[in-house]
C-alpha atoms as a PDB file:
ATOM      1  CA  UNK A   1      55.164 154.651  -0.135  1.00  0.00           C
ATOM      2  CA  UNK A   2      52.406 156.015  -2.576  1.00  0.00           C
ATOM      3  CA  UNK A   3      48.626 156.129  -1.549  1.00  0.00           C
ATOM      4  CA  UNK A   4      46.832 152.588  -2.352  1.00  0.00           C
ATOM      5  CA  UNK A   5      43.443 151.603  -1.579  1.00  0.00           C
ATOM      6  CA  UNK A   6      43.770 148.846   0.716  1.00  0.00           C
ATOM      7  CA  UNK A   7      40.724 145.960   1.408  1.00  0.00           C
ATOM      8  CA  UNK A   8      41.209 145.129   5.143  1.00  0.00           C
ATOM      9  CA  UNK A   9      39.604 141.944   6.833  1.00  0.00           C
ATOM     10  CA  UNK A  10      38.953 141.720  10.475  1.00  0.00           C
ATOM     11  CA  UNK A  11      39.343 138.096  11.332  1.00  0.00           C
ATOM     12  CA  UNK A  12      38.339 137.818  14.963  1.00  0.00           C
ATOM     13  CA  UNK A  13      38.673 133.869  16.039  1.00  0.00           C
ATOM     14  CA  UNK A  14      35.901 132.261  18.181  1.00  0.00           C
ATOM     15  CA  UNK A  15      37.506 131.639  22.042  1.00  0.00           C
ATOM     16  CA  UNK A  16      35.719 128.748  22.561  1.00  0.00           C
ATOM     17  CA  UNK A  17      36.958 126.342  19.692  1.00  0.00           C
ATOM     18  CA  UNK A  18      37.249 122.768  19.850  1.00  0.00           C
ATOM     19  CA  UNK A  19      40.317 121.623  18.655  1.00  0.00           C
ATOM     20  CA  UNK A  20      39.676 118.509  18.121  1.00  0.00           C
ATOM     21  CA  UNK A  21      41.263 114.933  19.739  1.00  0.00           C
ATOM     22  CA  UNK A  22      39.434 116.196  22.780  1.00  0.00           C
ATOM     23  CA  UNK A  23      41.465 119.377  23.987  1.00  0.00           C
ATOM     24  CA  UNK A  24      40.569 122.973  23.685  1.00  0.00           C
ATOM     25  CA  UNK A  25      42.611 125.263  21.599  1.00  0.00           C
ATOM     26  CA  UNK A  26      42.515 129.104  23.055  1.00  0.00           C
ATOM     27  CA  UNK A  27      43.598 131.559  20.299  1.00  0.00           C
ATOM     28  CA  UNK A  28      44.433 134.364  22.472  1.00  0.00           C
ATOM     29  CA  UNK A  29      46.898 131.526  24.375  1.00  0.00           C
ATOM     30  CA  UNK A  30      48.102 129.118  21.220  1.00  0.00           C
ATOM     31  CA  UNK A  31      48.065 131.536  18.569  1.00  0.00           C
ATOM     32  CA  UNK A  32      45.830 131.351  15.262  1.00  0.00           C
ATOM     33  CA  UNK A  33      45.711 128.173  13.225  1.00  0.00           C
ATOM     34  CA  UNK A  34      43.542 127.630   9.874  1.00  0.00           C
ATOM     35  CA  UNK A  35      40.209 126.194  10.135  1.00  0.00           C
ATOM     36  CA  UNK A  36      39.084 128.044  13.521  1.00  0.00           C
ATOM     37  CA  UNK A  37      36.004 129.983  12.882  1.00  0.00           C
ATOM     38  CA  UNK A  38      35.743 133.526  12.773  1.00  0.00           C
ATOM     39  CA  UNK A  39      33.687 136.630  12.674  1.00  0.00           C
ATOM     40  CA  UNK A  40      35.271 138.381   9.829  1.00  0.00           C
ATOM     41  CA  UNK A  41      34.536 142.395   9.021  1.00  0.00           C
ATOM     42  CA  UNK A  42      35.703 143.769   5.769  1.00  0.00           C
ATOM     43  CA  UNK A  43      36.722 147.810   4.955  1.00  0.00           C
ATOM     44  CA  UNK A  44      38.513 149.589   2.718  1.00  0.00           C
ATOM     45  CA  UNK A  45      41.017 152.828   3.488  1.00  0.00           C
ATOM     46  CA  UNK A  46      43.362 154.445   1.849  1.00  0.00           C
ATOM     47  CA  UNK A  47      47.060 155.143   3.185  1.00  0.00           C
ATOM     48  CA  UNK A  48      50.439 154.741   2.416  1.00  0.00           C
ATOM     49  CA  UNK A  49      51.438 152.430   5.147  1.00  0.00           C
ATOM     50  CA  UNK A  50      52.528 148.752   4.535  1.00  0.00           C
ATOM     51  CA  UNK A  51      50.964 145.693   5.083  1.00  0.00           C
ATOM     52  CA  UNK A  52      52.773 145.320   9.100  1.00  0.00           C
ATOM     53  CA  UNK A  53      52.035 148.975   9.807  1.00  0.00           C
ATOM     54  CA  UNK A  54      48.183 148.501   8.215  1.00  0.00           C
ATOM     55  CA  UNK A  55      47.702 145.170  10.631  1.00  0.00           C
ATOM     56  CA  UNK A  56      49.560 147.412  13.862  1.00  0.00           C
ATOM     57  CA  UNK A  57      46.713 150.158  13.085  1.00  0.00           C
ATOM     58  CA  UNK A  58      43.804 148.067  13.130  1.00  0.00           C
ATOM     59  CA  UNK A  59      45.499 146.788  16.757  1.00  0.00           C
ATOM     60  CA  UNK A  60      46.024 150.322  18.357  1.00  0.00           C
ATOM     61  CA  UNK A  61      42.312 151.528  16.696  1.00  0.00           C
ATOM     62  CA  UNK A  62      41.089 148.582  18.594  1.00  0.00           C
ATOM     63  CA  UNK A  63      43.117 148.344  21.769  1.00  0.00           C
ATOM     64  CA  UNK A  64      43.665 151.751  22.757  1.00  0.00           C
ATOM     65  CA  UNK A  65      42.130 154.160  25.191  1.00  0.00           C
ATOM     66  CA  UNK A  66      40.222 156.725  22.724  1.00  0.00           C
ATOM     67  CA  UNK A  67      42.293 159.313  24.542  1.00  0.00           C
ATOM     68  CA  UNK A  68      45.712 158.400  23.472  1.00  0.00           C
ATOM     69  CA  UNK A  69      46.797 159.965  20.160  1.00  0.00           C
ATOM     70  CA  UNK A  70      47.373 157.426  17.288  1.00  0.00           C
ATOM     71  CA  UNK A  71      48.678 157.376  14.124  1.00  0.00           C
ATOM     72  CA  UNK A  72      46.528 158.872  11.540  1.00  0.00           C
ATOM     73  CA  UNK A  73      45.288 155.281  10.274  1.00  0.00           C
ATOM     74  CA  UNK A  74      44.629 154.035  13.486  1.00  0.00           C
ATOM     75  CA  UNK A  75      42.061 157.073  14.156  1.00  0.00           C
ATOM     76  CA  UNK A  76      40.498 156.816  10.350  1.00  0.00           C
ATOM     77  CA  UNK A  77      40.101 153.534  11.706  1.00  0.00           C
ATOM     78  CA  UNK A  78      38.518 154.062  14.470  1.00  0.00           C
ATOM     79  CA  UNK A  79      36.133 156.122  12.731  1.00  0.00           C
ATOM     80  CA  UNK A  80      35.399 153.147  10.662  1.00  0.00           C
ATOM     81  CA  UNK A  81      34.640 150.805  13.211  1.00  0.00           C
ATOM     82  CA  UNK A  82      32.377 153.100  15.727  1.00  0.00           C
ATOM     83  CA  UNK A  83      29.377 151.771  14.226  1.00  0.00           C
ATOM     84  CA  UNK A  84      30.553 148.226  14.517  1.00  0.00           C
ATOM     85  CA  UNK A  85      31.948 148.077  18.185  1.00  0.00           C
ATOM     86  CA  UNK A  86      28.680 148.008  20.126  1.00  0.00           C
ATOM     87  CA  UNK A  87      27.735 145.175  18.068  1.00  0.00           C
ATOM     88  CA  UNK A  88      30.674 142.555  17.295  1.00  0.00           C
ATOM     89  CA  UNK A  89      33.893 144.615  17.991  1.00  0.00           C
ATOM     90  CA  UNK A  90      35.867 143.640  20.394  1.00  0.00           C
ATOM     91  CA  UNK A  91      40.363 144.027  20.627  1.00  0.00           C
ATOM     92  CA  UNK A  92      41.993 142.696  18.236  1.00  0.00           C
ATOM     93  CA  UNK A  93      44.722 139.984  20.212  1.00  0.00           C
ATOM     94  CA  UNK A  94      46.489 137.098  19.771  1.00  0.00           C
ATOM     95  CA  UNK A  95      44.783 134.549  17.103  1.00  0.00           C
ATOM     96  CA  UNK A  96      42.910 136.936  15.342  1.00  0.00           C
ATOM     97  CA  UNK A  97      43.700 137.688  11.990  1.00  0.00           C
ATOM     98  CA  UNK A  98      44.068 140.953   9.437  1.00  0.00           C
ATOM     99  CA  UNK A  99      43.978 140.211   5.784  1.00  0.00           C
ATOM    100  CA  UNK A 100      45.341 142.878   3.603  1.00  0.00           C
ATOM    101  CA  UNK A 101      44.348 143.032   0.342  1.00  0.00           C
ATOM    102  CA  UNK A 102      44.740 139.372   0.175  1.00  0.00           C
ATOM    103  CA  UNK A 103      47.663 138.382   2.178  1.00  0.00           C
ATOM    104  CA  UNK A 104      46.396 137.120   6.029  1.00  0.00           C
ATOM    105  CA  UNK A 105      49.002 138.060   8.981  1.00  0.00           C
ATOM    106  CA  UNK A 106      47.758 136.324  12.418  1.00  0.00           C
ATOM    107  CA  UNK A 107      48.106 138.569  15.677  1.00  0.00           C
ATOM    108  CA  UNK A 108      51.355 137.112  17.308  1.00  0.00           C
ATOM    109  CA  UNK A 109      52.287 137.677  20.788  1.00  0.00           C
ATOM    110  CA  UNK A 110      54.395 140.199  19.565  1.00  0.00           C
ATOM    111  CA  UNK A 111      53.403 141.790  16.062  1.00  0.00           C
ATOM    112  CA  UNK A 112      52.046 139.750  13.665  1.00  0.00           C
ATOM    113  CA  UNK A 113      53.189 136.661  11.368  1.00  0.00           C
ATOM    114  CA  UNK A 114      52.140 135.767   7.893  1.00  0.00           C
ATOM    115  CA  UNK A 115      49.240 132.991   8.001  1.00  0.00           C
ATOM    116  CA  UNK A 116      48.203 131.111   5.137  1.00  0.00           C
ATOM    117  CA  UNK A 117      44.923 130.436   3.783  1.00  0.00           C
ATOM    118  CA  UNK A 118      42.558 128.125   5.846  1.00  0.00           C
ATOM    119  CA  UNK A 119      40.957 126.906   2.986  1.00  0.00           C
END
């Protein structure tokens, strides 16, 4: 694939979310869901990865050890977000969300699923 500038939105979901009729909804246990509020962080790279591969960087750059080698997204990535993760950052996991260029994919327990718009 050809070199594309790519908009990427960190959509990390609030934990603690009512979900309404009384119960508590968990992300990181029930999975994403439009309308659950979320810290988003927007950035823009450049790489010739797909959407899926773009969305499995911004998990590695934020869930592995700094001293395991990475693709060379995940580390620009990294790079990107060291001024961020003292402040907000935390791993990306299950209910969070990565919008690329437009199109949202929720954090699945196992890769991640298209989600659609929560407005």
């Amino acid at each position: 694939m050809s070199q594309r500038t790519v908009t990427l939105t960190i959509g990390l979901t609030d934990w603690d979310t009512p979900a309404g009729h009384g119960d508590v909804h968990i992300p990181a246990v029930h999975g994403w869901r439009p309308g659950l509020p979320q810290v988003e962080h927007t950035l823009t790279v450049t790489t010739g990865e797909d959407d899926l591969a773009v969305c499995e960087a911004v998990f590695t750059a934020t869930n592995a050890p700094e001293e395991i080698p990475v693709s060379q997204l995940a580390q620009d990535l990294r790079t990107l977000l060291t001024p961020h993760r003292q402040q907000w950052m935390r791993a990306l996991c299950v209910g969070d969300t990565v919008t690329v260029n437009g199109t949202r994919y929720a954090c699945a327990t196992f890769g991640f699923e298209p989600a659609p718009d929560p407005t």
